[in-house]
N, C-alpha and C. Protein backbone atom coordinates (compact mmCIF):
# COMPACT_ATOMS: atom_id res chain seq x y z
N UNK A 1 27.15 23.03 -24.34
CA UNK A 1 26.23 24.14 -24.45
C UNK A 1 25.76 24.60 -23.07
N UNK A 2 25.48 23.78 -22.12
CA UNK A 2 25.19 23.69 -20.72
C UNK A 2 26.14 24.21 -19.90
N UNK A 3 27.36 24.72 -20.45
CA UNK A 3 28.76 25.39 -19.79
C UNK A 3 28.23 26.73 -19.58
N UNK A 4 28.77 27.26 -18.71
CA UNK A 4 28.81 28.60 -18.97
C UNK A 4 30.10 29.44 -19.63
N UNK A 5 29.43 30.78 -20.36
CA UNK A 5 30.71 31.57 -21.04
C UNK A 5 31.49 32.05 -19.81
N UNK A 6 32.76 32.50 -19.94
CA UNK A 6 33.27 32.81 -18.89
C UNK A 6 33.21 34.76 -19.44
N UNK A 7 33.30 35.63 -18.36
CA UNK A 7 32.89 36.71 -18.46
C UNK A 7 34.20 37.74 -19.54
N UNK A 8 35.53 37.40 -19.47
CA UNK A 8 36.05 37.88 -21.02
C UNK A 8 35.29 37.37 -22.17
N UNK A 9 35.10 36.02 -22.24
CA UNK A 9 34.17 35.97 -23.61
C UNK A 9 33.31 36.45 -24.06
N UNK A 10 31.85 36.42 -22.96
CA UNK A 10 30.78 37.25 -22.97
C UNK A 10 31.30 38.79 -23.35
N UNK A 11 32.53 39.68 -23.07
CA UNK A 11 32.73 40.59 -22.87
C UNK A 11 32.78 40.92 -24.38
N UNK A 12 33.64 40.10 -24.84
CA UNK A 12 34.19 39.57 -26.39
C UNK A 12 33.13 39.63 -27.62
N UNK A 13 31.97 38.99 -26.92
CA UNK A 13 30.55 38.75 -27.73
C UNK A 13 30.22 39.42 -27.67
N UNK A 14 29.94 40.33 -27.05
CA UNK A 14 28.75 41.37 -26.30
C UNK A 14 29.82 42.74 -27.86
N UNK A 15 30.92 42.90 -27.62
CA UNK A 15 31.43 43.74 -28.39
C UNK A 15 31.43 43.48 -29.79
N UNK A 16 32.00 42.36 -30.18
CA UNK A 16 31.44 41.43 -31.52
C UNK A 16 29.91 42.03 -31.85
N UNK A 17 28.85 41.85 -31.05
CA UNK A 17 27.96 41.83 -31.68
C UNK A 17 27.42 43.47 -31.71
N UNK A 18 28.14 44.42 -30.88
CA UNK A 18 27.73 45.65 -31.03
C UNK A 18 28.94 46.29 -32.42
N UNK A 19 29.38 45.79 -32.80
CA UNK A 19 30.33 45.73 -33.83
C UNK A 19 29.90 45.47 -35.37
N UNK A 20 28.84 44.54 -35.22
CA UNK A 20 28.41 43.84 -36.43
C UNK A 20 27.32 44.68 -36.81
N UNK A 21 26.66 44.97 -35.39
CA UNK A 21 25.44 46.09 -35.47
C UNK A 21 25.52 47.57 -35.93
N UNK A 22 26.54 47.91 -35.70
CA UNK A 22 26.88 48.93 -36.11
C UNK A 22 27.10 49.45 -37.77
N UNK A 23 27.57 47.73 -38.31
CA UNK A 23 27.81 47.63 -39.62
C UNK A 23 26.49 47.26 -40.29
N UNK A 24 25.43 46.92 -39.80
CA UNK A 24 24.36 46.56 -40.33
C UNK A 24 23.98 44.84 -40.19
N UNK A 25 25.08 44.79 -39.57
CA UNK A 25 25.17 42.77 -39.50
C UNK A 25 24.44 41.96 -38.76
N UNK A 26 24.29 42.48 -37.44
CA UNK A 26 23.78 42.11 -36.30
C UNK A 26 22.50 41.92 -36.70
N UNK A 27 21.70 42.36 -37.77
CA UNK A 27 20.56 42.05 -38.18
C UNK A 27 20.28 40.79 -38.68
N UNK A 28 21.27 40.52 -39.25
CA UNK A 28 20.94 38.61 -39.79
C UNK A 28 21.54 37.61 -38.49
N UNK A 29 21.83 38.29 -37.55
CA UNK A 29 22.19 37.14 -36.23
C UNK A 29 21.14 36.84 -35.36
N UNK A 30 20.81 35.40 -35.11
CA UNK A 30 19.74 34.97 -34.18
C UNK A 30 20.59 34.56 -33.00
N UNK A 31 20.01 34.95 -32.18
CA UNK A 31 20.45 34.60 -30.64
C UNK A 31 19.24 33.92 -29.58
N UNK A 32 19.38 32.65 -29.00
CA UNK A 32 18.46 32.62 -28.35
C UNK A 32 19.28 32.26 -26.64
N UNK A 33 18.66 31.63 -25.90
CA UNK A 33 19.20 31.25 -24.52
C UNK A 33 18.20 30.11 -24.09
N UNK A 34 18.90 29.35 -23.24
CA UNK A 34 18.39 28.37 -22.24
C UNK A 34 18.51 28.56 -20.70
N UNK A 35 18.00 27.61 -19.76
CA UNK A 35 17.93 28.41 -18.87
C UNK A 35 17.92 26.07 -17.91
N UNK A 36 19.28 25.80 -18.06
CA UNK A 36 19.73 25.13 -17.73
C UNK A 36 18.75 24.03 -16.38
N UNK A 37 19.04 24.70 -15.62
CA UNK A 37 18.26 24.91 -13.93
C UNK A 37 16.82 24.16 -14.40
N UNK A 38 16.01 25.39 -15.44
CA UNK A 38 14.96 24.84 -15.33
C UNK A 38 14.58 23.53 -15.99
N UNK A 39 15.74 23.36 -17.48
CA UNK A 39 15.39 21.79 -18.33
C UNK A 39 15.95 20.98 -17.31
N UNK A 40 16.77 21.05 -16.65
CA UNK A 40 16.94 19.65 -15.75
C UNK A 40 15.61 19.35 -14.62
N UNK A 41 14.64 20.43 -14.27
CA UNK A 41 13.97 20.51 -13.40
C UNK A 41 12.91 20.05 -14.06
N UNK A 42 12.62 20.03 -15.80
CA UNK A 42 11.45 19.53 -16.43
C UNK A 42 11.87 18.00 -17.15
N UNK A 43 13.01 17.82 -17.27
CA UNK A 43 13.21 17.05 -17.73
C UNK A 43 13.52 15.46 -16.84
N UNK A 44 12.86 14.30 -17.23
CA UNK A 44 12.30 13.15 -16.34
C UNK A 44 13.48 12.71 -16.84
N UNK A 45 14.47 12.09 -17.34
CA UNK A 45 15.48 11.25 -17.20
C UNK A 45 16.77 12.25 -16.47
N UNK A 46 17.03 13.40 -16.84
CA UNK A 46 17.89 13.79 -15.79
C UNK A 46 17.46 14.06 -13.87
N UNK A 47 15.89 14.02 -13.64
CA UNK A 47 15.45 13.87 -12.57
C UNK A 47 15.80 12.63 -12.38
N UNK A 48 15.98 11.49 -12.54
CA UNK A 48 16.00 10.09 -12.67
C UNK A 48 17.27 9.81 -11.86
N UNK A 49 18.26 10.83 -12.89
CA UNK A 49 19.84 10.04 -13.02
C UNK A 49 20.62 11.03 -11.77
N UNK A 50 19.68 12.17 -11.29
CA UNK A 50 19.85 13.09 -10.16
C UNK A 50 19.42 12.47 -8.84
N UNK A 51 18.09 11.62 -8.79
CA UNK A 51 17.53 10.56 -7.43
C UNK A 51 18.59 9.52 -7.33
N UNK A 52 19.36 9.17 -8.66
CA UNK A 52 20.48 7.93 -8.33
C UNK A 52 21.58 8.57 -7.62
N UNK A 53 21.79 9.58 -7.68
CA UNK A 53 23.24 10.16 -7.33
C UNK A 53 22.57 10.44 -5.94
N UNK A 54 21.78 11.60 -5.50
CA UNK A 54 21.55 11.52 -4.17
C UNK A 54 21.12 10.46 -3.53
N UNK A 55 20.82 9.33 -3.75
CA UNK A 55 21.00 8.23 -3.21
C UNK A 55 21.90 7.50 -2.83
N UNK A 56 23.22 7.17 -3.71
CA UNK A 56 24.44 6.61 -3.53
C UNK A 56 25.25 7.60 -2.57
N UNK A 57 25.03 9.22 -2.57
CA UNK A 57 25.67 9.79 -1.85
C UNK A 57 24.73 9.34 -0.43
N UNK A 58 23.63 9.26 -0.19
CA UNK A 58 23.31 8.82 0.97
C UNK A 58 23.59 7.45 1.90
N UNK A 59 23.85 6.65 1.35
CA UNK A 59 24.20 5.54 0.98
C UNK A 59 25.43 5.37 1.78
N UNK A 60 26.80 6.47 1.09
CA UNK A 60 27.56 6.27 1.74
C UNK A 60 27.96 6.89 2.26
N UNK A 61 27.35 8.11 2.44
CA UNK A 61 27.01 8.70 3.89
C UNK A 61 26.53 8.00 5.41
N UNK A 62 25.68 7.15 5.27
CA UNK A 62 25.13 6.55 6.04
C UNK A 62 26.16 5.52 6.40
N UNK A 63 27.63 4.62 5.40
CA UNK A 63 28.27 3.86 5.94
C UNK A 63 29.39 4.55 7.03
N UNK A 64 29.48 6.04 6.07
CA UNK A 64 30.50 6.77 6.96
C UNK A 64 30.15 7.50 8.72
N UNK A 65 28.44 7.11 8.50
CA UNK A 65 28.13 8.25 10.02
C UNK A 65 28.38 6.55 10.88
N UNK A 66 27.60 5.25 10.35
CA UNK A 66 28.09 4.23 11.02
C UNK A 66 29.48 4.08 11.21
N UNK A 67 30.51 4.13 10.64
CA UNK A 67 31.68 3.83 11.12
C UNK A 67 32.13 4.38 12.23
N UNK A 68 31.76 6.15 11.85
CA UNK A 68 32.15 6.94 12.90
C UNK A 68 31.51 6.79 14.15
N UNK A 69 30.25 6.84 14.25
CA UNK A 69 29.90 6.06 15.13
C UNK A 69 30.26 4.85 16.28
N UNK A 70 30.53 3.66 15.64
CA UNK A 70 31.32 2.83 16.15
C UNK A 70 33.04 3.20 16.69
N UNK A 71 33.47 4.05 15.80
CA UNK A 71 34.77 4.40 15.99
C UNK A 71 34.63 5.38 18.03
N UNK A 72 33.53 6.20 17.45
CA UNK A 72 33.12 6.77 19.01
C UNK A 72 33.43 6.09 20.08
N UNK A 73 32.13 5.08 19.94
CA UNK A 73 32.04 4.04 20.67
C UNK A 73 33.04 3.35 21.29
N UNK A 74 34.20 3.31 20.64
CA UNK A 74 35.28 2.49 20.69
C UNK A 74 36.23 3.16 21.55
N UNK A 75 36.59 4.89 21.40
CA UNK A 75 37.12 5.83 21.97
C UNK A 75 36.53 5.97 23.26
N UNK A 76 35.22 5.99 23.54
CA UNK A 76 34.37 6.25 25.01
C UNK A 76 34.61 4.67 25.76
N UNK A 77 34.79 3.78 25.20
CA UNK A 77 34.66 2.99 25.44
C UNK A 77 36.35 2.31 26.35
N UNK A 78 37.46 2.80 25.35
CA UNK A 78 38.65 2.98 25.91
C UNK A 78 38.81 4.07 27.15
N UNK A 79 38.05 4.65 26.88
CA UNK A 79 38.83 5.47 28.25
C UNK A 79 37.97 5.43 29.38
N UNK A 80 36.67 4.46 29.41
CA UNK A 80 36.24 3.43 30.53
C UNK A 80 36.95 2.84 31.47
N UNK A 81 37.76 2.15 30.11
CA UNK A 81 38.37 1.44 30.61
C UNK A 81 40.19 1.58 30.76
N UNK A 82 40.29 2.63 30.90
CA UNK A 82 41.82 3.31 30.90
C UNK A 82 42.57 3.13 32.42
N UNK A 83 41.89 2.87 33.14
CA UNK A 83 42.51 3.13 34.72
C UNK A 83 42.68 1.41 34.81
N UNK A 84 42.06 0.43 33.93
CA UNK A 84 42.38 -1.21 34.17
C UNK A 84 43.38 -1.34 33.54
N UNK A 85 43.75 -0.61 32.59
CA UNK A 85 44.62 -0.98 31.86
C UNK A 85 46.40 -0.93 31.62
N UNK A 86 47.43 -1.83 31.18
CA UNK A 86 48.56 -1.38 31.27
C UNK A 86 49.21 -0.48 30.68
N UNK A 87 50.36 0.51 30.48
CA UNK A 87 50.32 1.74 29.63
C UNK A 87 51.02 0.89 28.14
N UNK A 88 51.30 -0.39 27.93
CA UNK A 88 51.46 -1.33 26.94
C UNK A 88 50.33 -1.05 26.36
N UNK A 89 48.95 -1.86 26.92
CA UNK A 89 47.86 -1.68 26.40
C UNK A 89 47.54 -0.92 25.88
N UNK A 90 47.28 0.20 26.69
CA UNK A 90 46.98 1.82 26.17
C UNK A 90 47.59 2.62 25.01
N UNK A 91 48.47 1.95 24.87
CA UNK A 91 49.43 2.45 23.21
C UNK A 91 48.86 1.53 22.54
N UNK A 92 48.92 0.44 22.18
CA UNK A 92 48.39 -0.62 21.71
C UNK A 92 46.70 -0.14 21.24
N UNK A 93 46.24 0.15 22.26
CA UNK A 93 44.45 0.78 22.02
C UNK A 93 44.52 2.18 21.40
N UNK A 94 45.42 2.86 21.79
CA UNK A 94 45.42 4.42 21.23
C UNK A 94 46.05 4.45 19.49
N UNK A 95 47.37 2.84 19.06
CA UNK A 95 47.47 2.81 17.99
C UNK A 95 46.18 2.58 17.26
N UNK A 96 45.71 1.34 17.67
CA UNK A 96 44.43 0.88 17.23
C UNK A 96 43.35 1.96 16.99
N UNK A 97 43.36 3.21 17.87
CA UNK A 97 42.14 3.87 17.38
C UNK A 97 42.52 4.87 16.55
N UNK A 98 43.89 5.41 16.31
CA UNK A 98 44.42 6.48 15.43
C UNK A 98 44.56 5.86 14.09
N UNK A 99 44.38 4.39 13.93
CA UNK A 99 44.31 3.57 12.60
C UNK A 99 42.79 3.78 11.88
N UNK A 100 42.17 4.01 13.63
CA UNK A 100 40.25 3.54 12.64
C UNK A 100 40.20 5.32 12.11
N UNK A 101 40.65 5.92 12.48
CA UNK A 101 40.45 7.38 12.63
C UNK A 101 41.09 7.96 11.37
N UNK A 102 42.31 7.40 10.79
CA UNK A 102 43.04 7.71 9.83
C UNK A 102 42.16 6.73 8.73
N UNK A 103 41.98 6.20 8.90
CA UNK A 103 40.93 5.28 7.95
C UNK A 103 39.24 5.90 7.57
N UNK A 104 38.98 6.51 8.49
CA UNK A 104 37.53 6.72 8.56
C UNK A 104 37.88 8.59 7.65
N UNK A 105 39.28 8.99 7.82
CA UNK A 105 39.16 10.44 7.13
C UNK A 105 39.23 10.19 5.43
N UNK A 106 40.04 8.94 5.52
CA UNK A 106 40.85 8.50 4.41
C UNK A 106 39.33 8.25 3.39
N UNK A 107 37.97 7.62 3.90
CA UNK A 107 37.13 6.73 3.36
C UNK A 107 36.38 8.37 2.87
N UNK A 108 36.57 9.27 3.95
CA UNK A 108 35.60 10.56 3.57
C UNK A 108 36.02 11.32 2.56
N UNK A 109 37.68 11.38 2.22
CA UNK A 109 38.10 12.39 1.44
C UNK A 109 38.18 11.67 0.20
N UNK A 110 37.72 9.84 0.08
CA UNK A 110 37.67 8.93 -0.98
C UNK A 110 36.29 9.65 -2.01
N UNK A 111 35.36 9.70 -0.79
CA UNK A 111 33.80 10.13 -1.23
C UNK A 111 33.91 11.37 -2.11
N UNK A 112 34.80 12.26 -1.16
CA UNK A 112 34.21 13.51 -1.52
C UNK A 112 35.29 14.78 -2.28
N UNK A 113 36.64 13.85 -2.65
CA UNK A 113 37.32 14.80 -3.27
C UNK A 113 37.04 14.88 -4.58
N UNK A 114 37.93 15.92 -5.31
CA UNK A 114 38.17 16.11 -6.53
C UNK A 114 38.34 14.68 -7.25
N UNK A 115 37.15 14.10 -8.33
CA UNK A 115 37.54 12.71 -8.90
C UNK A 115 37.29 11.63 -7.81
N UNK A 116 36.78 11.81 -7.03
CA UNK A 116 36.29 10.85 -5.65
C UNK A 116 35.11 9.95 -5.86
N UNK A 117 34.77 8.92 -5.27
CA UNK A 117 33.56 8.34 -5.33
C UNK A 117 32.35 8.97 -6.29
N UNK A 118 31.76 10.14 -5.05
CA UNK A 118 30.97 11.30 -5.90
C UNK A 118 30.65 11.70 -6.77
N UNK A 119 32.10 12.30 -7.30
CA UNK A 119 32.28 12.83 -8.63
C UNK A 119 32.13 12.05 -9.59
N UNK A 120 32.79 10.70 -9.12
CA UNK A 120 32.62 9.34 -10.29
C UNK A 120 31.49 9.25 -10.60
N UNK A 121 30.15 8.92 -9.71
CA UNK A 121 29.60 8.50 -9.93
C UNK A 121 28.39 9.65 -10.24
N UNK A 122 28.67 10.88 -10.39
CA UNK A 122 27.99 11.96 -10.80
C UNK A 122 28.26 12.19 -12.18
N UNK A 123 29.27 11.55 -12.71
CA UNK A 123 29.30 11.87 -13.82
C UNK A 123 29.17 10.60 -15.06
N UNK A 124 29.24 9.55 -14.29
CA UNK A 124 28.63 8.14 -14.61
C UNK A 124 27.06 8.38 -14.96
N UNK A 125 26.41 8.61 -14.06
CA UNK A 125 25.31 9.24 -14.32
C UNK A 125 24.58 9.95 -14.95
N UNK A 126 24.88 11.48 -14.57
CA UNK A 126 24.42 12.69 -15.49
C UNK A 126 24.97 13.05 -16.70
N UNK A 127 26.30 12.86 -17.14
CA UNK A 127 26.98 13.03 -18.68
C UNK A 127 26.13 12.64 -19.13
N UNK A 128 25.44 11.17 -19.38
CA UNK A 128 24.46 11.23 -20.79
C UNK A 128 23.38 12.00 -20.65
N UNK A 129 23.07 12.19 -19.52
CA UNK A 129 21.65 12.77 -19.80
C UNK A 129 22.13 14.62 -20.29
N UNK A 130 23.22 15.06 -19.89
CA UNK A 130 23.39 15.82 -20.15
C UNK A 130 23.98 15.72 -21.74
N UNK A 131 24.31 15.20 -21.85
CA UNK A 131 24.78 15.03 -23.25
C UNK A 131 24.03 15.33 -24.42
N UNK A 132 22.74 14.65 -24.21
CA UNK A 132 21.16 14.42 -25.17
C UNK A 132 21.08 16.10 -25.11
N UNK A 133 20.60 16.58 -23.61
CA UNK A 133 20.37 18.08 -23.96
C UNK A 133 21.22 19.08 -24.65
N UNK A 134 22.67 18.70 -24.61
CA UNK A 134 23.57 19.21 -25.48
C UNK A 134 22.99 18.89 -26.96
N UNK A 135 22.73 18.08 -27.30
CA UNK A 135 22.57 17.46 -29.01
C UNK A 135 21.32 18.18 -28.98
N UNK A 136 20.35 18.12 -28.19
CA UNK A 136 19.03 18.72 -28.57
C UNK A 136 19.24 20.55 -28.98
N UNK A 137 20.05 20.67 -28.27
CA UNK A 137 20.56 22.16 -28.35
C UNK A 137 21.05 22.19 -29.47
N UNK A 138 22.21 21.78 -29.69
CA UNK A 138 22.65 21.89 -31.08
C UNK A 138 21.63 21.46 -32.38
N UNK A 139 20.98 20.33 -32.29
CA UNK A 139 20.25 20.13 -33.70
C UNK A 139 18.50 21.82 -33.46
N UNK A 140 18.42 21.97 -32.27
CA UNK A 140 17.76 23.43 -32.25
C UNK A 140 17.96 24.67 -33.02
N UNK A 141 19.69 25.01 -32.53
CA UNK A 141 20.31 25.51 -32.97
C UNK A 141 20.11 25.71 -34.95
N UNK A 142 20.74 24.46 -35.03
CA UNK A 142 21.12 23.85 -36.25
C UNK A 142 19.45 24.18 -37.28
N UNK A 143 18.45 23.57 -37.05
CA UNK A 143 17.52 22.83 -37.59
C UNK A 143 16.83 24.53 -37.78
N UNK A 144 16.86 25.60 -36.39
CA UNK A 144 16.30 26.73 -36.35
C UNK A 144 16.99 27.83 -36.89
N UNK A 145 18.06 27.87 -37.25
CA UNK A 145 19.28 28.88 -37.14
C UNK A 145 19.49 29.96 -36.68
N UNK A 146 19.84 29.24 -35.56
CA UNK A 146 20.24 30.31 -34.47
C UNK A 146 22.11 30.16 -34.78
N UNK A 147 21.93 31.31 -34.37
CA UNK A 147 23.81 31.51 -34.58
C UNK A 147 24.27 31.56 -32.81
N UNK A 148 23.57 32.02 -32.05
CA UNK A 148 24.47 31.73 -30.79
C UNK A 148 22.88 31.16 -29.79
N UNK A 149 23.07 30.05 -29.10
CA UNK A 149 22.30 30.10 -28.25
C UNK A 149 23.46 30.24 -26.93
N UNK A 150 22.72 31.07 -25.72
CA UNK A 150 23.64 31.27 -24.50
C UNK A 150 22.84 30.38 -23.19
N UNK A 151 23.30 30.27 -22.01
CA UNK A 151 23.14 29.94 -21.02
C UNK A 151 22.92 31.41 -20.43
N UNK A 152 21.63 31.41 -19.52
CA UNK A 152 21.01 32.26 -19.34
C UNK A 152 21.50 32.42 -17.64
N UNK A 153 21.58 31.37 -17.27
CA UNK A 153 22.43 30.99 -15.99
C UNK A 153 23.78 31.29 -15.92
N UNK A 154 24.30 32.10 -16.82
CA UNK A 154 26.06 32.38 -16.51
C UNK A 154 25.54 33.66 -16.80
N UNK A 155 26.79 34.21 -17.28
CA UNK A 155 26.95 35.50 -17.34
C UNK A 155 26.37 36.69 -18.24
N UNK A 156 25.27 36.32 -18.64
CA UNK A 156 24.58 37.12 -19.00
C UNK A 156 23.50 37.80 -18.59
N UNK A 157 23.80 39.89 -18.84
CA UNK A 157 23.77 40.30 -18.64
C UNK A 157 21.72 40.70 -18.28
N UNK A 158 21.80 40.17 -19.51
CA UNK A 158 19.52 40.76 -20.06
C UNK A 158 19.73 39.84 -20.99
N UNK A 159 18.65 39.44 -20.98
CA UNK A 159 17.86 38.80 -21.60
C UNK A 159 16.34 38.39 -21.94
N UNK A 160 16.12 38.94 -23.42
CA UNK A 160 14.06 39.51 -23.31
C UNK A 160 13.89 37.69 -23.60
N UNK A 161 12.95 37.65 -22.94
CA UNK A 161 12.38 36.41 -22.50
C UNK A 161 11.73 35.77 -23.80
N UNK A 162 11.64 36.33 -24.49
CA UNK A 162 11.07 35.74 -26.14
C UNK A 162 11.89 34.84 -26.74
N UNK A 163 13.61 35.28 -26.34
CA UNK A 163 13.96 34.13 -26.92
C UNK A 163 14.61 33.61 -26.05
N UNK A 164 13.71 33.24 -25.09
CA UNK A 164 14.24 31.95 -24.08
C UNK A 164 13.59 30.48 -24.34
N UNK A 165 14.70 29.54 -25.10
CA UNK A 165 14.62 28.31 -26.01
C UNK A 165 14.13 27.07 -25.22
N UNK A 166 14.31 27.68 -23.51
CA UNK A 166 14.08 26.33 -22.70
C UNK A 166 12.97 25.29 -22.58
N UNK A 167 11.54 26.12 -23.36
CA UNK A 167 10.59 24.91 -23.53
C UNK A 167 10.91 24.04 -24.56
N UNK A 168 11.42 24.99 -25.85
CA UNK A 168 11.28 24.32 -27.24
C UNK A 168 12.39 22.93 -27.23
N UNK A 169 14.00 23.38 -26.21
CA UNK A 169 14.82 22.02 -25.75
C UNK A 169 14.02 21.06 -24.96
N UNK A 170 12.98 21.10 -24.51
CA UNK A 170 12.19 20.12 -23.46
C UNK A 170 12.02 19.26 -24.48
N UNK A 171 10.91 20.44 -25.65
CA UNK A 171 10.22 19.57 -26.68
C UNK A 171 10.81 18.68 -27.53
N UNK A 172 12.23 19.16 -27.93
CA UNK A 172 13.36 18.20 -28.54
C UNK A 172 13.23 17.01 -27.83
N UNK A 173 13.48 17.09 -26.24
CA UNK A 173 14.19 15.72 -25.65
C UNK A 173 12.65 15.30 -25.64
N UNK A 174 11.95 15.52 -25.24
CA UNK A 174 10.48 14.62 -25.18
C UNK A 174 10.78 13.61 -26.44
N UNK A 175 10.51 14.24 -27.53
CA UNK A 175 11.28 13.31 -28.67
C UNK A 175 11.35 11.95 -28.52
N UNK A 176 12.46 12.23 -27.77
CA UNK A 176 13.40 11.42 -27.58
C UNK A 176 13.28 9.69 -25.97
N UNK A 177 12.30 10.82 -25.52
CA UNK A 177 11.53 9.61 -24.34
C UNK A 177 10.87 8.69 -25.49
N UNK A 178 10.78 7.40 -24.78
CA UNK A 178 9.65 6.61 -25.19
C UNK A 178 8.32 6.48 -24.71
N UNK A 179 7.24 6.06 -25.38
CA UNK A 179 5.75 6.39 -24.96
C UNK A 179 5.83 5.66 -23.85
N UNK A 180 5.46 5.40 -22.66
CA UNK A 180 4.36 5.01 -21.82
C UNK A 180 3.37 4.30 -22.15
């Protein structure tokens, strides 16, 4: 529910429903919207499972600025000492540092690609919490009968603020916290 429509669909709906209206239909359709951004911003367990993720990304951020770091160190440090040295050595030190260097890109693009550290652990994380607001949406949906609720955050166009559903999904997941 938290997806956004992609803009042929919306295009699709938007005509659908000037279609139905035309026939007299559009009158028995409820439509409401959410507004994504802000239930994650009210809601205390996806704030929760959002402080874990920017944390672990800091985390290993902080192992990667140390490595590089040291790896520096190691480079300034070779070419100190480059004029003592034999040109044996100097291949030997220049393999050695194109290893820490190929290693240290290797550890960054681990973090931060597609399906990477990151992502793993962003979605380790936030899926359930996102999940609950999905179900809260739907039994909303369901329980209220609404026939389309939208994401107010994609591609839609207007939207009168009356039926913006985003407190009444809070009130669902509150629910769903335990007391204090």
């Amino acid at each position: 529910m938290v997806r956004c429509l992609k803009i042929p669909a919306l295009f699709s709906f938007i005509l659908s429903l000037s279609a139905l209206y035309s026939i007299g239909l559009a009158a028995e359709l409820k439509v409401g919207y959410i507004r994504p951004q802000y239930i994650f911003s009210k809601y205390p367990p996806y704030q929760e499972a959002q402080k874990q993720v920017d944390a672990y990304q800091k985390q290993e951020l902080d192992k990667l600025q140390k490595n590089s770091q040291d790896y520096q160190n190691k480079v300034k440090e070779a070419d100190q000492n480059a004029i003592l040295m034999t040109e044996e050595i100097k291949k030997t030190k220049a393999e050695e540092l194109r290893k820490i260097r190929e290693s240290l890109d290797a550890d960054y693009q681990e973090l931060y690609k597609t399906g990477g550290k990151l992502e793993t652990k962003q979605k380790e994380l936030l899926t359930p919490v996102i999940d609950k607001i999905n179900a809260a949406i739907t039994r909303l949906g369901k329980n209220d009968g609404y026939d389309y609720i939208l994401d107010a955050e994609g591609p839609v166009l207007y939207a009168n603020q009356k039926y913006d559903l985003s407190d009444t999904v809070l009130k669902e997941l509150e629910k769903e916290i335990p007391k204090k």
